[in-house]
C-alpha atoms as a PDB file:
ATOM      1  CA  UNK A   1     233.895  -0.727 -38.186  1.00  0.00           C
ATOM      2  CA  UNK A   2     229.958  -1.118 -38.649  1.00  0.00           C
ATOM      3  CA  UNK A   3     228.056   2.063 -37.966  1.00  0.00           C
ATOM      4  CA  UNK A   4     224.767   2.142 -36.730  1.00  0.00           C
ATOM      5  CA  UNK A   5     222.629   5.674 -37.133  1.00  0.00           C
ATOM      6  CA  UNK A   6     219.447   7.714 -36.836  1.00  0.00           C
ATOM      7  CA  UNK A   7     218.248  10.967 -38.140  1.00  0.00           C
ATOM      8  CA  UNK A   8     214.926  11.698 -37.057  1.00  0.00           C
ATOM      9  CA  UNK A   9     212.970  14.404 -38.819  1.00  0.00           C
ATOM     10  CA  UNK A  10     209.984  16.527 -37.412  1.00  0.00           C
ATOM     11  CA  UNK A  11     207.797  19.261 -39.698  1.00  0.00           C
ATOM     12  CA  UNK A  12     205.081  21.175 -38.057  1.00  0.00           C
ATOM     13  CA  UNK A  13     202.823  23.736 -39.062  1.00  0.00           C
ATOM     14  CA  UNK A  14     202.757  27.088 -37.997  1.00  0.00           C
ATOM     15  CA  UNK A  15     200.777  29.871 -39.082  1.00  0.00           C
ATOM     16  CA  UNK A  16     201.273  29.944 -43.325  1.00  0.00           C
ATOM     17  CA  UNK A  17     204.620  27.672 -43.397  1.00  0.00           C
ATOM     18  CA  UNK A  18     206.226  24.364 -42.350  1.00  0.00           C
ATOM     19  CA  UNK A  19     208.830  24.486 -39.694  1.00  0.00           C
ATOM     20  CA  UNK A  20     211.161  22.195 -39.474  1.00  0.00           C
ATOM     21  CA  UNK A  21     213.181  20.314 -36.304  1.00  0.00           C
ATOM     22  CA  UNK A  22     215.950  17.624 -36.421  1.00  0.00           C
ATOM     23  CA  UNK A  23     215.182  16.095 -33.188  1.00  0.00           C
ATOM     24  CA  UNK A  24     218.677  13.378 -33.800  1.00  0.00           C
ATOM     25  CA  UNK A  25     221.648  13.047 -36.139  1.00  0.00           C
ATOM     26  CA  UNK A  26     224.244  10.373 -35.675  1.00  0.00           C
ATOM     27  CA  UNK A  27     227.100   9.927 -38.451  1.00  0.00           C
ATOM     28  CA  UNK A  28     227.173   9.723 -41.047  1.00  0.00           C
ATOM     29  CA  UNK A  29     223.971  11.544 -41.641  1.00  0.00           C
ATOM     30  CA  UNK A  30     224.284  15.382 -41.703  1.00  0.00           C
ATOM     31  CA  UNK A  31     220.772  17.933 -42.086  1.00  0.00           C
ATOM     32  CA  UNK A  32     222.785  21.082 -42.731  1.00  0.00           C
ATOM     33  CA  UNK A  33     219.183  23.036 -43.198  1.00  0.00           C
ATOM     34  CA  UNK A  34     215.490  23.959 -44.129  1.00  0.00           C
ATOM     35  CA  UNK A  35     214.485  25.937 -46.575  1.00  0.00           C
ATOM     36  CA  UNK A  36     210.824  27.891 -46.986  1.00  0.00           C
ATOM     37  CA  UNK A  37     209.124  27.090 -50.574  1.00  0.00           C
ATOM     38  CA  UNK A  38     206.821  29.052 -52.577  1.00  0.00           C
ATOM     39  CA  UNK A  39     203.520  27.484 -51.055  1.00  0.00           C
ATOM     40  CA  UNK A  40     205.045  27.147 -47.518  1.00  0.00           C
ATOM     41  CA  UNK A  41     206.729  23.630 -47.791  1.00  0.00           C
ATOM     42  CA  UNK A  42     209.738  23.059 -45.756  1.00  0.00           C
ATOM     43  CA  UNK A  43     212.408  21.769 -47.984  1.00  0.00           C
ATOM     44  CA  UNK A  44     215.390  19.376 -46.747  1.00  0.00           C
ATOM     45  CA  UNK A  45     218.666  17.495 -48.106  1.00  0.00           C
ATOM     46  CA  UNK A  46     219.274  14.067 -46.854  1.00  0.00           C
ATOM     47  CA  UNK A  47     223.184  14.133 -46.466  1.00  0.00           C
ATOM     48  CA  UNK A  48     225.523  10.667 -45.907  1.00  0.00           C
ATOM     49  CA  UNK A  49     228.820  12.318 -45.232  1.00  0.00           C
ATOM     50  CA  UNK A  50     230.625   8.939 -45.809  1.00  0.00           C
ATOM     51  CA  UNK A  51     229.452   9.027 -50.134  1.00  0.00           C
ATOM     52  CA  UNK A  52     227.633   5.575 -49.059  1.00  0.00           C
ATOM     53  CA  UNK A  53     226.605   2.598 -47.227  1.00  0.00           C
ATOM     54  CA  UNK A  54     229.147   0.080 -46.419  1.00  0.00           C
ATOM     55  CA  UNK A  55     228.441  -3.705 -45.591  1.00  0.00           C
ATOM     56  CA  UNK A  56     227.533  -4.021 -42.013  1.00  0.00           C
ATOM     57  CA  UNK A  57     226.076  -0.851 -41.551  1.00  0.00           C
ATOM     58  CA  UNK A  58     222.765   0.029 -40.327  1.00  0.00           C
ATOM     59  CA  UNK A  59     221.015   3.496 -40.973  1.00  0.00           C
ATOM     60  CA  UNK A  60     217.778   4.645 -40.159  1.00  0.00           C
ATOM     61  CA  UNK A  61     215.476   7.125 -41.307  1.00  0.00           C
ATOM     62  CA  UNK A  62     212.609   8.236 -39.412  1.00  0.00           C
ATOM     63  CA  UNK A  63     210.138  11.279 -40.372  1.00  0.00           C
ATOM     64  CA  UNK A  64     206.963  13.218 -38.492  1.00  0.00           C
ATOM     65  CA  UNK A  65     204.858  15.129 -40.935  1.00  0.00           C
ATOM     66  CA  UNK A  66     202.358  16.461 -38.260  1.00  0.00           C
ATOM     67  CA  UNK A  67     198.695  17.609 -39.295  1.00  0.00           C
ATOM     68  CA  UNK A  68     198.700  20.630 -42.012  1.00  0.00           C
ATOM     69  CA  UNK A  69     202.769  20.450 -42.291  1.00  0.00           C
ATOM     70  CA  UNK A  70     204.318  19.665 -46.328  1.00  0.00           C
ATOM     71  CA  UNK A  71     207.491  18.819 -46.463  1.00  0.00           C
ATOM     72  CA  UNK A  72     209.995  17.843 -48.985  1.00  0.00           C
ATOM     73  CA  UNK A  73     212.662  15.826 -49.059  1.00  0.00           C
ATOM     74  CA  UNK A  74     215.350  15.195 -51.500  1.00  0.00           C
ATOM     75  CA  UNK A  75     218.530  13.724 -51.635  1.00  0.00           C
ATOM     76  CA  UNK A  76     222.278  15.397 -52.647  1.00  0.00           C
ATOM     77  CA  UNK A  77     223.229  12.729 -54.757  1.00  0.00           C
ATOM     78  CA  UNK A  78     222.852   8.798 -55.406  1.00  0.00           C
ATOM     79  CA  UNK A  79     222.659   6.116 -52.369  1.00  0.00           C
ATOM     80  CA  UNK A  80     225.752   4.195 -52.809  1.00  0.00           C
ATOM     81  CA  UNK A  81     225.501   0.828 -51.840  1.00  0.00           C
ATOM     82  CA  UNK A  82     229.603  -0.193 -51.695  1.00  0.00           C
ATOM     83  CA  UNK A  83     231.078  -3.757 -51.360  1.00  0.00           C
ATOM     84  CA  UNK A  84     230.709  -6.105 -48.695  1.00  0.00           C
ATOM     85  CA  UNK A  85     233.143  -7.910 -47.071  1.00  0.00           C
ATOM     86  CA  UNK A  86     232.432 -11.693 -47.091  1.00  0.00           C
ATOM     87  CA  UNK A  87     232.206 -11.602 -43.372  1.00  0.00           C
ATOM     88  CA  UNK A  88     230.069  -8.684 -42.737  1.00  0.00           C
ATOM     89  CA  UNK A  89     226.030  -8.551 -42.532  1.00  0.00           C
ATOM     90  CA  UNK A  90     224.530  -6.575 -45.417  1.00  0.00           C
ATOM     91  CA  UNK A  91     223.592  -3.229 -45.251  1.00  0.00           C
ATOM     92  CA  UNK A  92     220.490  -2.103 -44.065  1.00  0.00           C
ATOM     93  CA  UNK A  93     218.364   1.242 -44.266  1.00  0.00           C
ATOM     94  CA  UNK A  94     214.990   1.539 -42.444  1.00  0.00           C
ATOM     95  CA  UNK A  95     212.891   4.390 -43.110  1.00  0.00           C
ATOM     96  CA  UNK A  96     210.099   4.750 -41.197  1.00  0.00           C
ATOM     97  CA  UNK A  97     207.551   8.233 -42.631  1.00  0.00           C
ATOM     98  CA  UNK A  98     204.385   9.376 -40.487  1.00  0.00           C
ATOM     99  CA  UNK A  99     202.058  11.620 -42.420  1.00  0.00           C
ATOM    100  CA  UNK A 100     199.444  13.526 -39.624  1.00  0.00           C
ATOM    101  CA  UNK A 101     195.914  14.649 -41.233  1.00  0.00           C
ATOM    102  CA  UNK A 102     195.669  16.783 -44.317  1.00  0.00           C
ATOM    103  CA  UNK A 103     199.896  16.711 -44.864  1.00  0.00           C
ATOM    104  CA  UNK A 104     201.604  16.319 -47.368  1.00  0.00           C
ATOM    105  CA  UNK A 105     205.139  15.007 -47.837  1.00  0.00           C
ATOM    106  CA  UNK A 106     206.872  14.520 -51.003  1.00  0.00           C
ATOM    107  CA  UNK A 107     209.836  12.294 -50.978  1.00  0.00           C
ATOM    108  CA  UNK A 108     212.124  12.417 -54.203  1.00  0.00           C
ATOM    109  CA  UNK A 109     215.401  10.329 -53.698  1.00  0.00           C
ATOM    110  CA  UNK A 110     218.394  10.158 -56.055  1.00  0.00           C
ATOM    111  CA  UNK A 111     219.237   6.377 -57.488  1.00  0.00           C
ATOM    112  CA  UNK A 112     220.161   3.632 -55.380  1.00  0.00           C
ATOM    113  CA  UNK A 113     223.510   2.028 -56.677  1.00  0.00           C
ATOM    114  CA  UNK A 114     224.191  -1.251 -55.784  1.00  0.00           C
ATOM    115  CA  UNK A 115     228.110  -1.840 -56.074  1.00  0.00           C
ATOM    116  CA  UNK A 116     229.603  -4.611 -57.067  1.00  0.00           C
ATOM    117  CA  UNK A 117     229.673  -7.634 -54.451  1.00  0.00           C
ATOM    118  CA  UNK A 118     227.104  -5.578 -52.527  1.00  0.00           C
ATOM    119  CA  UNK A 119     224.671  -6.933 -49.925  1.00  0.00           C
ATOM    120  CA  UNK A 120     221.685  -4.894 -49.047  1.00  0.00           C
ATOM    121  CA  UNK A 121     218.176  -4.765 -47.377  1.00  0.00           C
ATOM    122  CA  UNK A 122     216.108  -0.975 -47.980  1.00  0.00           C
ATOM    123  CA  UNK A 123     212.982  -1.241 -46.050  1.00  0.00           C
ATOM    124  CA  UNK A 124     210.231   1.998 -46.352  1.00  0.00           C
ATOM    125  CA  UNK A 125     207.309   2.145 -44.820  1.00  0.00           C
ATOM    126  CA  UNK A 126     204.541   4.983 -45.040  1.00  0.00           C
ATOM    127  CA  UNK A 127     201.714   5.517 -42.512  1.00  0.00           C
ATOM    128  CA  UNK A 128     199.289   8.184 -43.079  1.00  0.00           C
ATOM    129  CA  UNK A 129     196.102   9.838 -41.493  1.00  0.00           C
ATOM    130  CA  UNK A 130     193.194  11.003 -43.140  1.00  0.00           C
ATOM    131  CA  UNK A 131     193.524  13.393 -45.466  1.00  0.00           C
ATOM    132  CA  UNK A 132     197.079  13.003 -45.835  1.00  0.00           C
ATOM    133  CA  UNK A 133     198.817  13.345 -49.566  1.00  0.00           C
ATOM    134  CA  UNK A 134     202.048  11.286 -50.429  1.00  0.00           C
ATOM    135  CA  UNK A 135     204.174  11.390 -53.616  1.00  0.00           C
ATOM    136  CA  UNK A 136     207.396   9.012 -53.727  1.00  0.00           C
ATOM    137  CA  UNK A 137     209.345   7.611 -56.041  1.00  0.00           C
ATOM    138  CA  UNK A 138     212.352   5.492 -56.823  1.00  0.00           C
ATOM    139  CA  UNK A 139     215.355   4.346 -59.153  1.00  0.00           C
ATOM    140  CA  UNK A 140     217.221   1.280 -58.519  1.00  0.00           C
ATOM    141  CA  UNK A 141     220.009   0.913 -61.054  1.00  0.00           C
ATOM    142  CA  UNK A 142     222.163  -1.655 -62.267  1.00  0.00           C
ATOM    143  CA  UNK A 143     225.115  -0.812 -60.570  1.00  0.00           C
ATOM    144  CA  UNK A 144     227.927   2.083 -61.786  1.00  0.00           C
ATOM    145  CA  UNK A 145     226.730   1.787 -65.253  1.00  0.00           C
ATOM    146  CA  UNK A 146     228.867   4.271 -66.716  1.00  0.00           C
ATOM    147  CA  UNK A 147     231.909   1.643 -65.624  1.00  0.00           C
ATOM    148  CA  UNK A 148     229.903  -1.243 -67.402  1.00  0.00           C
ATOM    149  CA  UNK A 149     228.886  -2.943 -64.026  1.00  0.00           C
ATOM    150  CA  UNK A 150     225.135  -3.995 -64.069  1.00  0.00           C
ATOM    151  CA  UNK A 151     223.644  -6.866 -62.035  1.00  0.00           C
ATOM    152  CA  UNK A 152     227.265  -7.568 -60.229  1.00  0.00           C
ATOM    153  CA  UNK A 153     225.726  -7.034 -56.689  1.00  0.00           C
ATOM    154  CA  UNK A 154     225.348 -10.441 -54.317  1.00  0.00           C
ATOM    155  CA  UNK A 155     221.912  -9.742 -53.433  1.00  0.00           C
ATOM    156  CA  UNK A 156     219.173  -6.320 -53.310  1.00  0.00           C
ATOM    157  CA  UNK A 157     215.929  -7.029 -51.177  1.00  0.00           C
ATOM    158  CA  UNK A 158     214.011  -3.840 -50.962  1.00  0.00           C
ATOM    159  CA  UNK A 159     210.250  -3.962 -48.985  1.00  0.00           C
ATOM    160  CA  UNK A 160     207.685  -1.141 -49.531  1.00  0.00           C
ATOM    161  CA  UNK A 161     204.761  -0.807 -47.477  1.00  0.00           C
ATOM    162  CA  UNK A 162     201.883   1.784 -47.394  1.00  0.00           C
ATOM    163  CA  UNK A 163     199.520   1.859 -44.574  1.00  0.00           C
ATOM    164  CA  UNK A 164     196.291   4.976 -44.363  1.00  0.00           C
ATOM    165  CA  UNK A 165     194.417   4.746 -41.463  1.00  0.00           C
ATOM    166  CA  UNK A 166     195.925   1.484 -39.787  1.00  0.00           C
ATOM    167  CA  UNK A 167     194.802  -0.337 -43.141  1.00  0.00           C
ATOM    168  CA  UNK A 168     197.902  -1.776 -45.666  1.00  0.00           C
ATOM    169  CA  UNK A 169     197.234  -0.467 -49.458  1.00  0.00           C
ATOM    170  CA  UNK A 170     200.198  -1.241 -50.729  1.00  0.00           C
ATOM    171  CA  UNK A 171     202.874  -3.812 -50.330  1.00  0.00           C
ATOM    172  CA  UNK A 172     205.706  -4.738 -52.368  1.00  0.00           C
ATOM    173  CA  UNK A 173     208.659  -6.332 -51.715  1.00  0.00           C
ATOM    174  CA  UNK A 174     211.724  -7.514 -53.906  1.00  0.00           C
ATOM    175  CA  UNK A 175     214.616  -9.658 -53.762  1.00  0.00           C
ATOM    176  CA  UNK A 176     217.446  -9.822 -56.535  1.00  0.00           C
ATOM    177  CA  UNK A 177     220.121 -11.973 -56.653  1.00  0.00           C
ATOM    178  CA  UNK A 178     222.024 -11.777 -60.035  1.00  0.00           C
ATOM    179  CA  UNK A 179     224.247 -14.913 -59.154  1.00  0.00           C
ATOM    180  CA  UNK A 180     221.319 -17.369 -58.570  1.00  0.00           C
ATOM    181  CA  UNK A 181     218.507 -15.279 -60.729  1.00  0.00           C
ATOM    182  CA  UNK A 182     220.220 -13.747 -63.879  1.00  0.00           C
ATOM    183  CA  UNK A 183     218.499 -10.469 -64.390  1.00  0.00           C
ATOM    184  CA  UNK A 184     218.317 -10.771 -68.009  1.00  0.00           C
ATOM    185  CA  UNK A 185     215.886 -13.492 -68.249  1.00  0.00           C
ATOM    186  CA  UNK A 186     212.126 -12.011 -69.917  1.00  0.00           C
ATOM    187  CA  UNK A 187     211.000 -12.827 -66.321  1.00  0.00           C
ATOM    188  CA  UNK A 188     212.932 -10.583 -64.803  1.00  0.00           C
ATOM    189  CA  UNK A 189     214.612  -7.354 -66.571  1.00  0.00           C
ATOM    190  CA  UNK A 190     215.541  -8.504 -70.345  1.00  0.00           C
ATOM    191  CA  UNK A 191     216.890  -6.092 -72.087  1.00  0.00           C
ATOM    192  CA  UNK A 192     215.961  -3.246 -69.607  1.00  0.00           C
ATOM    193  CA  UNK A 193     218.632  -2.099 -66.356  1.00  0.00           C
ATOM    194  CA  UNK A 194     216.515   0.289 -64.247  1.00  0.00           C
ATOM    195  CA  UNK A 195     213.443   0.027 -62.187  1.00  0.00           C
ATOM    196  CA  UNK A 196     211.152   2.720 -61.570  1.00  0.00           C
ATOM    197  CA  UNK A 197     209.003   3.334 -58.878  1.00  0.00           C
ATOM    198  CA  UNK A 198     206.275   6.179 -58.358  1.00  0.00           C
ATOM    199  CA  UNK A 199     203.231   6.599 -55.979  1.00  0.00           C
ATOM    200  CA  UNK A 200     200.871   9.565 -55.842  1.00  0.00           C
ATOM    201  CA  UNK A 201     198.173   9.186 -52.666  1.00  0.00           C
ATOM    202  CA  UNK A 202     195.803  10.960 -51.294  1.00  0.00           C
ATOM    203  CA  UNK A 203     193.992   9.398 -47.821  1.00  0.00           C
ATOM    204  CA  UNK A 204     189.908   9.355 -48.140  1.00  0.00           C
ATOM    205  CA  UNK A 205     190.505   9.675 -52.451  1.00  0.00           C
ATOM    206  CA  UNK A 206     186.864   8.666 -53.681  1.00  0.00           C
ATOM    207  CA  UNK A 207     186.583   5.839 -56.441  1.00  0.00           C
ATOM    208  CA  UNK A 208     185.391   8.586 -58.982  1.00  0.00           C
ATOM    209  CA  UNK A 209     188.604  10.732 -58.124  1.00  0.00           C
ATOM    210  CA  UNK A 210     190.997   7.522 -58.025  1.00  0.00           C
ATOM    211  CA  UNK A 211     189.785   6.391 -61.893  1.00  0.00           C
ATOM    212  CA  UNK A 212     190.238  10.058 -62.646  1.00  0.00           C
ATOM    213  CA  UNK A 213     194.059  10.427 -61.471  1.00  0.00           C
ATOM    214  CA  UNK A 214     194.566   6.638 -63.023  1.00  0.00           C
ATOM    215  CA  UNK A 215     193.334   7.784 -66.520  1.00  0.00           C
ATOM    216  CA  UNK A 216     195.444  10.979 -66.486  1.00  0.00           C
ATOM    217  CA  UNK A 217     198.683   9.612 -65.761  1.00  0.00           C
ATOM    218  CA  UNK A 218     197.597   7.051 -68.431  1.00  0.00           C
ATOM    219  CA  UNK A 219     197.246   9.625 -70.681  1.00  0.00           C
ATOM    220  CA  UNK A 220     200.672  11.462 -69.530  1.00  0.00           C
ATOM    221  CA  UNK A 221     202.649   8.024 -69.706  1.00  0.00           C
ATOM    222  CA  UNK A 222     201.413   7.169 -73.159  1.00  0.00           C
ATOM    223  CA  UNK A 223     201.841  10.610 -74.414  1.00  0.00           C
ATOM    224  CA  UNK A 224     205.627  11.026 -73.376  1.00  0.00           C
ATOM    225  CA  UNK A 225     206.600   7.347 -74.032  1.00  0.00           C
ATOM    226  CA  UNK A 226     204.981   5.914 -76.632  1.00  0.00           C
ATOM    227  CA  UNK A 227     203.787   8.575 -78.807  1.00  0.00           C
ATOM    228  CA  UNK A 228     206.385  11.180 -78.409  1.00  0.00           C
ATOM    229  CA  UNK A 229     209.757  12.234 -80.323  1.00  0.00           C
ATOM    230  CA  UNK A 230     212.144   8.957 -80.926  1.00  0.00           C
ATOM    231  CA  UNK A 231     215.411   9.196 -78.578  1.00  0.00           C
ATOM    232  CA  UNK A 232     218.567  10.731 -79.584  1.00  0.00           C
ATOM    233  CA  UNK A 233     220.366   8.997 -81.959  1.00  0.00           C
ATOM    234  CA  UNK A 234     222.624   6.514 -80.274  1.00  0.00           C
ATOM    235  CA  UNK A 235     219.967   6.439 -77.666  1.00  0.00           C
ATOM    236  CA  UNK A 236     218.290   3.064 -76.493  1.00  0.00           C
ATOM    237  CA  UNK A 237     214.993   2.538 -77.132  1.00  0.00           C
ATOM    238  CA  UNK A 238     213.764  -0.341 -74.713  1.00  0.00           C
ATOM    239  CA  UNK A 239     211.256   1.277 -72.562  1.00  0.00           C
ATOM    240  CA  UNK A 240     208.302  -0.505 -70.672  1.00  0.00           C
ATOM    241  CA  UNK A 241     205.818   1.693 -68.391  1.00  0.00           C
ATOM    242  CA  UNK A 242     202.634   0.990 -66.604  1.00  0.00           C
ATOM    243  CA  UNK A 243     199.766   2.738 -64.629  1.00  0.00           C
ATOM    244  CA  UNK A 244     197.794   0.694 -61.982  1.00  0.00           C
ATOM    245  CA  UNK A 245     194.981   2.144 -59.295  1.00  0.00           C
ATOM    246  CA  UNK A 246     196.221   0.655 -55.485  1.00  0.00           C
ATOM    247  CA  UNK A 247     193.165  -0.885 -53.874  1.00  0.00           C
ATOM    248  CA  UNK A 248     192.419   2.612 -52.507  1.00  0.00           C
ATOM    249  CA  UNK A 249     193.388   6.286 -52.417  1.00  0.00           C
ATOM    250  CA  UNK A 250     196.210   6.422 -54.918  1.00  0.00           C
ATOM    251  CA  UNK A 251     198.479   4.947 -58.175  1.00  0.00           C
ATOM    252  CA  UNK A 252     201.008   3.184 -59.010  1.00  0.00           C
ATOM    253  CA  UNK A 253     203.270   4.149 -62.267  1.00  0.00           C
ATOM    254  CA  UNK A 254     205.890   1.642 -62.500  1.00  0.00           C
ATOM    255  CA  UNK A 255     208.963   1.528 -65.343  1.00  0.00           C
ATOM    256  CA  UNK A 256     211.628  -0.306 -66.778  1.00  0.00           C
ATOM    257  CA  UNK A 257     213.988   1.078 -68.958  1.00  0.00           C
ATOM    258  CA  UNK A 258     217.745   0.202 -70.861  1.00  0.00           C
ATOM    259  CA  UNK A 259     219.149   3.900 -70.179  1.00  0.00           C
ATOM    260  CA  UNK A 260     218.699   5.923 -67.272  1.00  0.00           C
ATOM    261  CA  UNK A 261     218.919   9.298 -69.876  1.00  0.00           C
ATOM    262  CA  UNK A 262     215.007  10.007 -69.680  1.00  0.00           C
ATOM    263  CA  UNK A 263     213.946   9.050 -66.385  1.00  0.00           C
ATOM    264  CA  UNK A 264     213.944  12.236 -64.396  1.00  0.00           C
ATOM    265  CA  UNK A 265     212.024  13.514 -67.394  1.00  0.00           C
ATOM    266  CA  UNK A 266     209.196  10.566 -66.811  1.00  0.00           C
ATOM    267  CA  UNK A 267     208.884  11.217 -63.255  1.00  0.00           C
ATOM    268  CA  UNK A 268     208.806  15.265 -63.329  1.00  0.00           C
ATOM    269  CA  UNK A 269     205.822  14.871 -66.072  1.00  0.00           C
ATOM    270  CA  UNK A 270     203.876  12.182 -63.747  1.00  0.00           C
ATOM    271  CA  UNK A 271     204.800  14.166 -60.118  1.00  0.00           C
ATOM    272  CA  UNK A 272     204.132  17.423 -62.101  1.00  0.00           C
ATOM    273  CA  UNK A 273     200.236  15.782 -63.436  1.00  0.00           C
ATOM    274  CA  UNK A 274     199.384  14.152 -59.895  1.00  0.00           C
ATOM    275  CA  UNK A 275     199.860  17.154 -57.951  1.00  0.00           C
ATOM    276  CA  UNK A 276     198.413  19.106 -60.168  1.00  0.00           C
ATOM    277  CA  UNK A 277     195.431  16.993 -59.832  1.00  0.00           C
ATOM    278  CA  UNK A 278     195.233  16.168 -56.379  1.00  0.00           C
ATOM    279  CA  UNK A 279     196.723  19.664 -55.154  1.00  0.00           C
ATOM    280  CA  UNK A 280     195.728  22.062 -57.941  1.00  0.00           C
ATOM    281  CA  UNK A 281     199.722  23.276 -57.941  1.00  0.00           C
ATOM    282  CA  UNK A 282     202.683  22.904 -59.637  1.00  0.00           C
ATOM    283  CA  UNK A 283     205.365  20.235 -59.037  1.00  0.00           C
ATOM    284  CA  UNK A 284     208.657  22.044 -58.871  1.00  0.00           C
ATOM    285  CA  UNK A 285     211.941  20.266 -58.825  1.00  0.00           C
ATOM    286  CA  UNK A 286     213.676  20.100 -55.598  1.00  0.00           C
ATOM    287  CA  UNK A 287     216.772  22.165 -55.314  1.00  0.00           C
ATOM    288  CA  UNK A 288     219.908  20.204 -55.173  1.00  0.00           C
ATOM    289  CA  UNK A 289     222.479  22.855 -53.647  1.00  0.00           C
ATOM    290  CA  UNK A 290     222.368  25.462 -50.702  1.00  0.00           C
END
């Protein structure tokens, strides 16, 4: 049976903190709570009760950050893309985040898995008012790489779309299909089975303040990849990372690597360097248990 769900998220500020309000939860979606950070931020775990997404099924996210509310929100484990049936439509997952005037939302997601003989369509769009700070990122792996599956899935298209003030600065949008595309062509991923994502945005960001975050995750990238200690013996080494200014108000630091073994360490340096620039705080990991 095909499920279709929403959980609908609401922060708000009040007084020195974020409160937080799930206005709906259908199955297999499950907010247990909220919990109070150091600077006020409201905290939550995105929960799918049923370990995955199953062909067929359609979940949606949608989240209010109103004006002066930070939230964050993590995930309890990996998105598990699982098989499809031959007759069923591919999974989907919409999510849908509104940032209100000087917010801030942080959204820090485990790995999407695409099984094999999976179908699936991830769309995320961002809209934010001025003032309003974003930091996102994402890992799409190669499948359950610890069973040697990479690149079995039928198809992946994921869309990405950033919008401040009614105005698009960012777009991207992705389709892989392993059968018709092999993902190990030089075009596509060579050697390298993970694709890394992060944004760090700030609505109204002058051109002065934009070159100044690009050159400092510059700095951070080619500091930690390039120049730093070799990997652990046995380690791969294939490793290819990039910083790029968006049109306006934010950057783009984009990877692909072989091994998934140093990624969380990537993104905690960049999250950790971009907020300290464009918050004057310290990134701290989100929590993963109650």
């Amino acid at each position: 049976m095909n499920i279709e769900a929403e959980l609908q998220l609401e922060f708000m500020r009040q007084s020195h903190r974020t409160s937080f309000r799930c206005l709906r939860q259908d199955p297999p979606w499950k907010i247990v709570r909220g919990f109070t950070l150091e600077h006020g931020e409201s905290l939550v775990h995105l929960n799918n009760v049923s370990g995955g997404i199953f062909g067929g099924d359609a979940l949606r996210l949608s989240v209010q950050v109103h004006a002066g509310a930070e939230a964050q929100i993590t995930t309890t484990g990996a998105t598990r893309i699982y098989r499809s049936r031959p007759e069923a439509a591919e999974a989907t997952l919409v999510s849908d985040f509104r940032l209100g005037q000087d917010s801030l939302l942080e959204y820090l997601p485990d790995a999407l898995i695409p099984f094999r003989s999976s179908r699936a369509f991830q769309r995320t769009s961002y809209s934010l008012d001025e003032g309003a700070t974003l930091f996102f990122w994402e890992t799409v792996a190669p499948g359950r790489a610890a069973s040697g599956e990479r690149f079995e899935y039928e198809r992946l298209k994921l869309a990405t779309q950033i919008h401040v003030q009614g105005r698009p600065v960012y777009t991207d949008q992705l389709l892989l299909e392993p059968s018709s595309s092999p993902m190990r062509s030089p075009a596509r991923f060579g050697d390298c089975n993970y694709l890394v994502t992060f944004v760090a945005l700030r609505a109204g960001l002058t051109a002065p303040e934009l070159r100044g975050l690009e050159q400092s995750l510059e700095s951070i990238v080619y500091d930690e990849i390039f120049q730093g200690a070799p990997p652990p013996e046995g380690q791969p080494r294939t490793s290819h990372w990039g910083v790029s200014s968006l049109p306006a108000h934010g950057v783009l630091v984009r990877g692909m690597t072989e091994s998934a073994v140093g990624i969380p360490g990537v993104l905690q340096t960049v999250w950790s360097q971009a907020k300290g620039y464009l918050c004057g705080r310290v990134a701290t990991a989100p929590r993963k248990t109650y």
